[in-house]
N, C-alpha and C. Protein backbone atom coordinates (compact mmCIF):
# COMPACT_ATOMS: atom_id res chain seq x y z
N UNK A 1 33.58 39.65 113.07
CA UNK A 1 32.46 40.25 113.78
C UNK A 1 32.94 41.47 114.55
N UNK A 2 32.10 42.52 114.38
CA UNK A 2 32.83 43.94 115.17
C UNK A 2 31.86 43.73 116.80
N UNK A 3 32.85 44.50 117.05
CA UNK A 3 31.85 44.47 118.86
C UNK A 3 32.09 45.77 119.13
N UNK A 4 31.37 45.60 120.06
CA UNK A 4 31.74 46.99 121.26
C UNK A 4 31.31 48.12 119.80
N UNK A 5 30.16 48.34 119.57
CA UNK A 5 29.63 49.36 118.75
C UNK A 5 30.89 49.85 117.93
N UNK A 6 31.55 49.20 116.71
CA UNK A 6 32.26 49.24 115.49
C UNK A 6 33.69 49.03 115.81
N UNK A 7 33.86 48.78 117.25
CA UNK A 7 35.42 48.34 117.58
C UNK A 7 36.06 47.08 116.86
N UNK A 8 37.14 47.37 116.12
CA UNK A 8 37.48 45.73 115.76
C UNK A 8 37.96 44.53 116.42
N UNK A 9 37.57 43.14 116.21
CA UNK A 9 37.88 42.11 117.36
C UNK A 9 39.37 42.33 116.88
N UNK A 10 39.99 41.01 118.22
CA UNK A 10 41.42 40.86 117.58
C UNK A 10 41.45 40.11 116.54
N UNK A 11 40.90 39.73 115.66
CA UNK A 11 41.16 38.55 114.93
C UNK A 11 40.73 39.82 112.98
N UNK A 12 40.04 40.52 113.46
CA UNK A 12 39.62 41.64 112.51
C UNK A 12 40.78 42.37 112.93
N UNK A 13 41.39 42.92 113.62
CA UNK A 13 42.84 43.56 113.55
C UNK A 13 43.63 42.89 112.91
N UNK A 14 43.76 41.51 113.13
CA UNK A 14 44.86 40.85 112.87
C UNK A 14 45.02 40.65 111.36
N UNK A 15 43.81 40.84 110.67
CA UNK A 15 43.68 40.24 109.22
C UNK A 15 43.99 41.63 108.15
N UNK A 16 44.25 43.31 109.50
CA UNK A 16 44.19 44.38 108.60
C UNK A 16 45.59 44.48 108.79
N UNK A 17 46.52 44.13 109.67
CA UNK A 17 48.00 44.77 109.70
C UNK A 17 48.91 44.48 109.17
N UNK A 18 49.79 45.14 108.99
CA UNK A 18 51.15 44.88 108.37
C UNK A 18 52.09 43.90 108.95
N UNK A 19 52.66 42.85 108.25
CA UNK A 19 53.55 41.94 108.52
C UNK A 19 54.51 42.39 109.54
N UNK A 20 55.23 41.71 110.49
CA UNK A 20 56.73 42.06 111.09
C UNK A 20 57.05 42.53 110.47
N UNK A 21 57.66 41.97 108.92
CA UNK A 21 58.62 42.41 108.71
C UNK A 21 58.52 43.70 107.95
N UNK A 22 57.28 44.14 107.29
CA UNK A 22 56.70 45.68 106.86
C UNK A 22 56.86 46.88 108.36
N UNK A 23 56.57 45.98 109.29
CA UNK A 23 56.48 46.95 110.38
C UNK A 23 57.91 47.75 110.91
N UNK A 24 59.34 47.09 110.48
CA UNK A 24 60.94 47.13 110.52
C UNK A 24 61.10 48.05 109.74
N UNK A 25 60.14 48.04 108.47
CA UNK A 25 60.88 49.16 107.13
C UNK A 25 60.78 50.56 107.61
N UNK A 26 59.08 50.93 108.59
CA UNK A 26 59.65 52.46 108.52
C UNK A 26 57.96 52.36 108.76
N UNK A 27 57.84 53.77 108.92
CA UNK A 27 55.96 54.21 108.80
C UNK A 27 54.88 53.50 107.94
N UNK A 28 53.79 53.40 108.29
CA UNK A 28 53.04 52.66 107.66
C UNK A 28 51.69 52.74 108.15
N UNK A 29 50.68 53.07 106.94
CA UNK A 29 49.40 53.06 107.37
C UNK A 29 48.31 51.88 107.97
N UNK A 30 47.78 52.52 108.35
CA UNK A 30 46.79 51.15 109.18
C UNK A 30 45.42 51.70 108.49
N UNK A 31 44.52 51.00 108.17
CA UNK A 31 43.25 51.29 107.71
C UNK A 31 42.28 50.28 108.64
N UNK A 32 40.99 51.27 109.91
CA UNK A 32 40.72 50.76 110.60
C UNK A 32 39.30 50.92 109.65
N UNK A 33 38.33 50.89 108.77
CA UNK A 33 37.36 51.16 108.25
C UNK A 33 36.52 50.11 108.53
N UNK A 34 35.29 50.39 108.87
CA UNK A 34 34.72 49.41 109.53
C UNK A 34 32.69 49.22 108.37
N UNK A 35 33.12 50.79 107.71
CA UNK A 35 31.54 50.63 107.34
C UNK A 35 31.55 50.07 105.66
N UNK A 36 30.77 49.73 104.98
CA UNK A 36 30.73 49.79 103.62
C UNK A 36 29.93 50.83 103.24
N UNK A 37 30.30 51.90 103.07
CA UNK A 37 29.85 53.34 102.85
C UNK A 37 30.47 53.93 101.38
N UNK A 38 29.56 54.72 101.07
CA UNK A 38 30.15 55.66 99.79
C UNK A 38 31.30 56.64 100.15
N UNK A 39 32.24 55.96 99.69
CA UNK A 39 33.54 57.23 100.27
C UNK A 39 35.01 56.39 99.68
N UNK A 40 35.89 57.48 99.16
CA UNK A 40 37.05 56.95 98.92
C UNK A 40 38.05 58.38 98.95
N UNK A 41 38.01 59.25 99.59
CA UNK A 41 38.90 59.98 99.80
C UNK A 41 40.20 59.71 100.03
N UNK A 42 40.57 58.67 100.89
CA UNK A 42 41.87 58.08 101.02
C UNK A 42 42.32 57.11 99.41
N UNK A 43 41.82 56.75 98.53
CA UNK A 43 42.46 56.31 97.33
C UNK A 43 42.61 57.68 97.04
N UNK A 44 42.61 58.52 96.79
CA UNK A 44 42.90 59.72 95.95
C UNK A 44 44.01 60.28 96.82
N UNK A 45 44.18 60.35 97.97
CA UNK A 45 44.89 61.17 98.43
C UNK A 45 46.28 60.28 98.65
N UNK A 46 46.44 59.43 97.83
CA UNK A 46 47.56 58.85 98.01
C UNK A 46 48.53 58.36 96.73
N UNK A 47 49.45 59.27 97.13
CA UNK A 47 50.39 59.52 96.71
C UNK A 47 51.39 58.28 95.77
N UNK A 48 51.14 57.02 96.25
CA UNK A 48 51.84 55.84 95.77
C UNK A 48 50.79 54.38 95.37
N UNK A 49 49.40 55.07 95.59
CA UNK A 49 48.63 54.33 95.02
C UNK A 49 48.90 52.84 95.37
N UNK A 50 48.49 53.12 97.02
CA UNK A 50 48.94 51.15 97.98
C UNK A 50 47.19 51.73 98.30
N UNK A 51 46.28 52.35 98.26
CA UNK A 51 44.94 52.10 98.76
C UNK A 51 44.20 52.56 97.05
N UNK A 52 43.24 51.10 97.59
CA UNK A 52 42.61 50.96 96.56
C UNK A 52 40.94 50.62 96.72
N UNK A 53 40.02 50.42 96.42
CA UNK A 53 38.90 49.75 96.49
C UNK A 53 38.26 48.51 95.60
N UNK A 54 38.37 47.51 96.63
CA UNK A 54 38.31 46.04 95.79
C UNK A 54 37.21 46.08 94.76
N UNK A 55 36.00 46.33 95.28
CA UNK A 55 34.82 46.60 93.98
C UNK A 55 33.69 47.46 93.88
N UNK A 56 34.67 48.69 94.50
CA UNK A 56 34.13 49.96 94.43
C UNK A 56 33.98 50.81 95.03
N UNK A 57 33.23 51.72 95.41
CA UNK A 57 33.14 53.40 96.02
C UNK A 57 32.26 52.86 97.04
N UNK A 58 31.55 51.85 97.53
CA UNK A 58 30.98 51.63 98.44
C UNK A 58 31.58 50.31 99.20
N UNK A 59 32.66 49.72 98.61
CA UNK A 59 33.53 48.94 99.68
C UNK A 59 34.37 49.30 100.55
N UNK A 60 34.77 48.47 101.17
CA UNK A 60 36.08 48.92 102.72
C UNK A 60 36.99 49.52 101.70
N UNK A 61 38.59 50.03 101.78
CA UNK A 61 39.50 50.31 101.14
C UNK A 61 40.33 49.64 101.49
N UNK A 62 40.97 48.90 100.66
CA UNK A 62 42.51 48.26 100.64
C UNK A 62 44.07 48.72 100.60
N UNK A 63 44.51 48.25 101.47
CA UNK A 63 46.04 48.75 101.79
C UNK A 63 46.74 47.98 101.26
N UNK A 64 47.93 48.40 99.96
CA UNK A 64 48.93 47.42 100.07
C UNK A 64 50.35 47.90 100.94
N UNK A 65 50.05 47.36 101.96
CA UNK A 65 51.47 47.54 102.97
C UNK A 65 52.84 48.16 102.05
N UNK A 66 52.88 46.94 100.88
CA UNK A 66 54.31 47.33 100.49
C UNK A 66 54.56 48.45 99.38
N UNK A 67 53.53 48.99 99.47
CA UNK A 67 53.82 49.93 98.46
C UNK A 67 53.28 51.02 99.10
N UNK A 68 53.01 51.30 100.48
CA UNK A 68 52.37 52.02 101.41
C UNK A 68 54.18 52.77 102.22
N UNK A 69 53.92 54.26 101.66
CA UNK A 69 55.35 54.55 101.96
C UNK A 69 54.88 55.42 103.26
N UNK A 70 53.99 55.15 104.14
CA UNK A 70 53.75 56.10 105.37
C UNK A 70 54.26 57.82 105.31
N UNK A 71 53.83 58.34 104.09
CA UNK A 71 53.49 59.45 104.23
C UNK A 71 52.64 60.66 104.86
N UNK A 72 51.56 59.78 105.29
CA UNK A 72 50.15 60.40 106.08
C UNK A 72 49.16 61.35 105.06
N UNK A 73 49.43 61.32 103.99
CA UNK A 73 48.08 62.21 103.28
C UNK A 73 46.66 61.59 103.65
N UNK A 74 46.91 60.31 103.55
CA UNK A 74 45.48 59.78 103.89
C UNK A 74 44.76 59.67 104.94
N UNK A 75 45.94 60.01 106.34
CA UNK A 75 45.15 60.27 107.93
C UNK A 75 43.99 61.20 107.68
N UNK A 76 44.46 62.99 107.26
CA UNK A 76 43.22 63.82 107.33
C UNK A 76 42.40 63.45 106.14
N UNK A 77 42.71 62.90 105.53
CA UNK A 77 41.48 62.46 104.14
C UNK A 77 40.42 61.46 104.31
N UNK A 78 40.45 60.95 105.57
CA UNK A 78 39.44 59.53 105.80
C UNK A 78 38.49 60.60 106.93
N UNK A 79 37.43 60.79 106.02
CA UNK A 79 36.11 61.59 107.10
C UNK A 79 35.68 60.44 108.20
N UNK A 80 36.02 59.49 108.68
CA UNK A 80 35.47 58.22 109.13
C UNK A 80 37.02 58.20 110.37
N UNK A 81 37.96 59.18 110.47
CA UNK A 81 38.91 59.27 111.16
C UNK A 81 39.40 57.57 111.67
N UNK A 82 39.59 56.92 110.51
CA UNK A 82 39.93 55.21 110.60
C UNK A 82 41.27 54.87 110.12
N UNK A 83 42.14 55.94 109.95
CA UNK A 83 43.52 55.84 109.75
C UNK A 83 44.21 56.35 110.22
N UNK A 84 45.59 55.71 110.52
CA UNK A 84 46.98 55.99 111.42
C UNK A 84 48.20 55.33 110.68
N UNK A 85 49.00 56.23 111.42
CA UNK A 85 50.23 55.81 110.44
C UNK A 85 51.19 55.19 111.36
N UNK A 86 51.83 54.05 111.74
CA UNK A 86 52.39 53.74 112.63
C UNK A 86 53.94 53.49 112.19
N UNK A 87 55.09 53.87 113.33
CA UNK A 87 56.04 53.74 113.04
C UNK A 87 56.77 52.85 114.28
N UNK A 88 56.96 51.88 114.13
CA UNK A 88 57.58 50.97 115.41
C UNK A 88 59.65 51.20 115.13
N UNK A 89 60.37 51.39 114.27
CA UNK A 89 61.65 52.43 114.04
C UNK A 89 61.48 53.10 114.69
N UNK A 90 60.78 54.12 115.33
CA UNK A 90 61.20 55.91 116.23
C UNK A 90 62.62 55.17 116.41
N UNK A 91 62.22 54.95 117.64
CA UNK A 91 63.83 54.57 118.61
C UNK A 91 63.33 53.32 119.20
N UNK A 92 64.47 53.01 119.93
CA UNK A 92 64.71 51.46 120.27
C UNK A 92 62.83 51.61 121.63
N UNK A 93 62.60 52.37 122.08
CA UNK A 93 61.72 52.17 123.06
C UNK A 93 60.36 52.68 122.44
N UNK A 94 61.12 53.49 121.47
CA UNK A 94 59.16 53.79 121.87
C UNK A 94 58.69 53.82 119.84
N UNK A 95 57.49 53.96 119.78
CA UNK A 95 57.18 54.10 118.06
C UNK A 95 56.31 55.60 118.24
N UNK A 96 56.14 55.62 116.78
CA UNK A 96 55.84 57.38 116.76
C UNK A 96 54.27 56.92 115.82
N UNK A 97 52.84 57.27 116.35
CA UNK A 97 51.91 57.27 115.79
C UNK A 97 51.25 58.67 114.97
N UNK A 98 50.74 58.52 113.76
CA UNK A 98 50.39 59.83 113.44
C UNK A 98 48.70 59.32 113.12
N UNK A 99 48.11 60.25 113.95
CA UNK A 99 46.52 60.09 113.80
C UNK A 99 45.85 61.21 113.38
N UNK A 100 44.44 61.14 113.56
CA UNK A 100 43.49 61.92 113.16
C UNK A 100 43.30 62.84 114.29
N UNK A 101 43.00 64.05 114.62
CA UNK A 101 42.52 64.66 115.47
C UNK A 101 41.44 65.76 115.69
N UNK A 102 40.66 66.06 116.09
CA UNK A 102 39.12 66.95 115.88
C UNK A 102 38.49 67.75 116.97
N UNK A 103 39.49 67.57 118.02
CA UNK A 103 38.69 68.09 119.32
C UNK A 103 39.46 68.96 119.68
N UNK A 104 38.94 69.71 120.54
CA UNK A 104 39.73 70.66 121.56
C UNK A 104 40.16 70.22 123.13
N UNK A 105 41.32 70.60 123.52
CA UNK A 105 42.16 71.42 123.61
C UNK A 105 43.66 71.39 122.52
N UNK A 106 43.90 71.78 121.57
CA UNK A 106 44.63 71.25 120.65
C UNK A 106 46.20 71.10 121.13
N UNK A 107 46.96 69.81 121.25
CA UNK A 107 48.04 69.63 121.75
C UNK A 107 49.40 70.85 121.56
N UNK A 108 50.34 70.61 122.22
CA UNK A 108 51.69 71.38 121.51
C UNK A 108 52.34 70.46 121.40
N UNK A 109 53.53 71.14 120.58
CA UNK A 109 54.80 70.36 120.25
C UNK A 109 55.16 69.89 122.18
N UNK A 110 55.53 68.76 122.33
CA UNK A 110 56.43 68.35 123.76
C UNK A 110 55.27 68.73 124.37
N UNK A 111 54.23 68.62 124.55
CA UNK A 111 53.13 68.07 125.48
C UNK A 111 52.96 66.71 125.90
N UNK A 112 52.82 66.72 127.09
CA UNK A 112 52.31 64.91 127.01
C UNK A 112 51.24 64.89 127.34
N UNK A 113 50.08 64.19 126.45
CA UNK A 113 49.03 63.89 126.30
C UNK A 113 48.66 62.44 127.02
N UNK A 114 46.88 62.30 126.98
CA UNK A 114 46.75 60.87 126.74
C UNK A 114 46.59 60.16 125.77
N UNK A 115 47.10 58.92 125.81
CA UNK A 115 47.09 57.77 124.39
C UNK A 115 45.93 57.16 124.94
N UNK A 116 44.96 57.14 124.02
CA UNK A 116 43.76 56.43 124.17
C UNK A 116 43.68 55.17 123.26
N UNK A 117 42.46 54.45 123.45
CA UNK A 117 42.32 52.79 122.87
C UNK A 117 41.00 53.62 121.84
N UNK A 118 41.02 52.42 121.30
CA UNK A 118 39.87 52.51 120.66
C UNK A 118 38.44 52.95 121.35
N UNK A 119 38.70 52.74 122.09
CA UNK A 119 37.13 52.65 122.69
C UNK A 119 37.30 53.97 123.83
N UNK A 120 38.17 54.73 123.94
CA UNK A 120 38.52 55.90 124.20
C UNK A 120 39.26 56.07 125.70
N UNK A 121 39.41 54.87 126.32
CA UNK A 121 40.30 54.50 127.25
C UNK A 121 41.46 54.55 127.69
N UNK A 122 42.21 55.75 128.13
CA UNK A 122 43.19 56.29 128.35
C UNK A 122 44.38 54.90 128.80
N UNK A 123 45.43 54.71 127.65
CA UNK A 123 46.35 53.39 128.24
C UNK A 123 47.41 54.11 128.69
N UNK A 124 48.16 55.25 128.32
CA UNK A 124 49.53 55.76 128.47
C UNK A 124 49.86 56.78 128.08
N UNK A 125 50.78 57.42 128.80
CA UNK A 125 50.76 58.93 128.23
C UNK A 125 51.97 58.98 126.90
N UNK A 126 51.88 60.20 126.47
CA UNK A 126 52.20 59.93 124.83
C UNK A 126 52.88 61.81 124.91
N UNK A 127 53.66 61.94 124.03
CA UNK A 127 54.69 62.85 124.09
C UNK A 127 54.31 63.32 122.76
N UNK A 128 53.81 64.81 122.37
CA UNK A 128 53.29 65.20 120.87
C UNK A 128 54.56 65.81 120.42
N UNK A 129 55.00 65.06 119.05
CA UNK A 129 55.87 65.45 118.30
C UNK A 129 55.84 66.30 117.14
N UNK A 130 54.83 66.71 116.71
CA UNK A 130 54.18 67.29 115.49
C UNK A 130 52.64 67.37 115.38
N UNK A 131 52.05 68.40 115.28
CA UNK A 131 50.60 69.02 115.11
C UNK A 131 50.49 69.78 113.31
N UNK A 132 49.70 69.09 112.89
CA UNK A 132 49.87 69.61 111.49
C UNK A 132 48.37 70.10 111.09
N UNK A 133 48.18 71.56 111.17
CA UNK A 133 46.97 71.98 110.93
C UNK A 133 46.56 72.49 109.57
N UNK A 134 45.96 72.22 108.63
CA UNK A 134 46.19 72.68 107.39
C UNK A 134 44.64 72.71 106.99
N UNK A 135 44.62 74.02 105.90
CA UNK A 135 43.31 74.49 105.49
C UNK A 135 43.00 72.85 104.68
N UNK A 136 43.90 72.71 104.24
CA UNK A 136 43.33 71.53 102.78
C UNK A 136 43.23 70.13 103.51
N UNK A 137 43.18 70.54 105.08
CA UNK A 137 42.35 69.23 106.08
C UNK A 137 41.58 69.37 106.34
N UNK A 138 40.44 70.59 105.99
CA UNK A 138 39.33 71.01 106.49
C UNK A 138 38.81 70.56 107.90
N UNK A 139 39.52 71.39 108.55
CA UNK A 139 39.79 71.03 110.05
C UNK A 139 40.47 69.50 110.77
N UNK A 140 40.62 68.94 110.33
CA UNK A 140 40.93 67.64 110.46
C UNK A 140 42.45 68.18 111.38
N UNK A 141 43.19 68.16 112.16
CA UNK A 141 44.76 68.00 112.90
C UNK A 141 45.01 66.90 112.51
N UNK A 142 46.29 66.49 112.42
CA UNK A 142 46.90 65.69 112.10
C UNK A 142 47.98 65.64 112.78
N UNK A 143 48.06 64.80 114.37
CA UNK A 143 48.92 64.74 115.14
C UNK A 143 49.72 63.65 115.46
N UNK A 144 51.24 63.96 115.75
CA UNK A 144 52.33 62.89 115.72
C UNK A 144 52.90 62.26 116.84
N UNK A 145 52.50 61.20 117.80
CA UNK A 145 52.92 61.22 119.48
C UNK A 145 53.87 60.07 118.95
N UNK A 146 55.00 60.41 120.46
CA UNK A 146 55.70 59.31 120.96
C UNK A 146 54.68 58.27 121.35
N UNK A 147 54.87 57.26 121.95
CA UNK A 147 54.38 56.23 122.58
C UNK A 147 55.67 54.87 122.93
N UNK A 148 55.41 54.11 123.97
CA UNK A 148 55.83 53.06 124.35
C UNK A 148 55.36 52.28 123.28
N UNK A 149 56.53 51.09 122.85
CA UNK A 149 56.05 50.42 121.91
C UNK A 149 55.20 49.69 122.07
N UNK A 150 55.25 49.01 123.50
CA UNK A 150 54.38 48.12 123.49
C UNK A 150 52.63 48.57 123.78
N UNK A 151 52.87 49.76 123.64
CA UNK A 151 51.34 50.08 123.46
C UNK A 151 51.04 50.97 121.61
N UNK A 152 51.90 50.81 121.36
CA UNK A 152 51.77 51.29 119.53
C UNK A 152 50.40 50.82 118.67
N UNK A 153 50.36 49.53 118.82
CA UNK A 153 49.16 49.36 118.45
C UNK A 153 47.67 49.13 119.08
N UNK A 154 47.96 49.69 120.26
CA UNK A 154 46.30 49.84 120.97
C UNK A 154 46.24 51.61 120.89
N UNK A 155 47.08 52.34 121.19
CA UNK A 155 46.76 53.24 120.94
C UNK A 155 46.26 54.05 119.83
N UNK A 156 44.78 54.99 119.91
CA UNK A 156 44.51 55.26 118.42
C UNK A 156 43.69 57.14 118.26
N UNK A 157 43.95 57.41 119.45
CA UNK A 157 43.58 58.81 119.38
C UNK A 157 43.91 59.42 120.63
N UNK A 158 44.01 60.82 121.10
CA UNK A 158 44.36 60.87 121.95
C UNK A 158 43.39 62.31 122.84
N UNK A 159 43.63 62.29 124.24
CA UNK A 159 43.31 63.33 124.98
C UNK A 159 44.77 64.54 125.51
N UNK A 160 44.22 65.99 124.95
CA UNK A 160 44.88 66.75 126.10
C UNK A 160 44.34 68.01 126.46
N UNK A 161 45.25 68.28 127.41
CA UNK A 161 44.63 69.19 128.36
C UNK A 161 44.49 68.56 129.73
N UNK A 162 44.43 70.00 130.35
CA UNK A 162 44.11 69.07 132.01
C UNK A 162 43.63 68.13 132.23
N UNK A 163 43.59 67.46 133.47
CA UNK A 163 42.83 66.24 134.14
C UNK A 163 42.94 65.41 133.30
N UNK A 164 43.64 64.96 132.22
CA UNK A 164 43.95 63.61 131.32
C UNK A 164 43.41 62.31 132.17
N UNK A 165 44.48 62.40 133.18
CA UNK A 165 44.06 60.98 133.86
C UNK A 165 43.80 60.17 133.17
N UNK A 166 44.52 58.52 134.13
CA UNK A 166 44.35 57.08 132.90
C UNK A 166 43.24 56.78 133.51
């Protein structure tokens, strides 16, 4: 059951993520898709063919973790901005998220931003490691923050620019 107008419960998180032990290997996509809509941009834009659609162009899309080499083509390819690439490896403290991004003020490299929740709730500030702006994202950014691990997986988009505030 989704709540909070398309937020996923924990128990709907729990049934989309990657194992422990997938989460040790290295980067890895998360697919937060919540609608059954006509759309599959993310099967095409992927490179190793781990997203798929169970029975069709109007179902959720499927991740196979292990064949999901966290490349990120599919962050700017999901118009529904419902994918992230999570890396809990960075370093011993913190993991490195790569999300969707669409708003202004557009981060820099070594900015610290806010790490927001789903529901747009500023949890922790977040250190931008990479901004990837590209025509063939049709505006879409595609940005790379530090984060504390233990907020890696609540965090899912972020604020910057002045007055951030948590």
């Amino acid at each position: 059951m989704l709540i909070n107008d398309g937020i996923f419960s924990q128990t709907e998180l729990e049934s989309i993520l990657p194992s422990p032990e997938r989460m040790k290997k290295g980067p890895v996509a998360i697919i937060e898709c919540i609608q059954d809509i006509p759309c599959d941009p993310c099967v095409s834009s992927c490179p190793s063919h781990a997203i798929t659609m169970k029975s069709g162009i109007t179902d959720k899309p499927c991740l196979d973790h292990v064949h999901c080499i966290g490349c990120g083509l599919c962050v700017a390819s999901c118009p529904g901005l419902a994918i992230f690439i999570v890396d809990m490896n960075y370093s011993n403290r913190s993991a490195s998220l790569t999300v969707p991004h669409e708003l202004l003020p557009i981060p820099k490299v070594g900015e610290i931003v806010a790490g927001l929740d789903r529901a747009g709730k500023a949890v922790c500030e977040a250190k931008t490691l990479k901004v990837i702006k590209s025509k063939k994202y049709d505006k879409t950014m595609v940005i790379t923050i530090e984060v504390p691990k233990e907020h890696a997986m609540a965090v899912r988009a972020i604020k910057a620019g002045k007055g951030m505030g948590k």
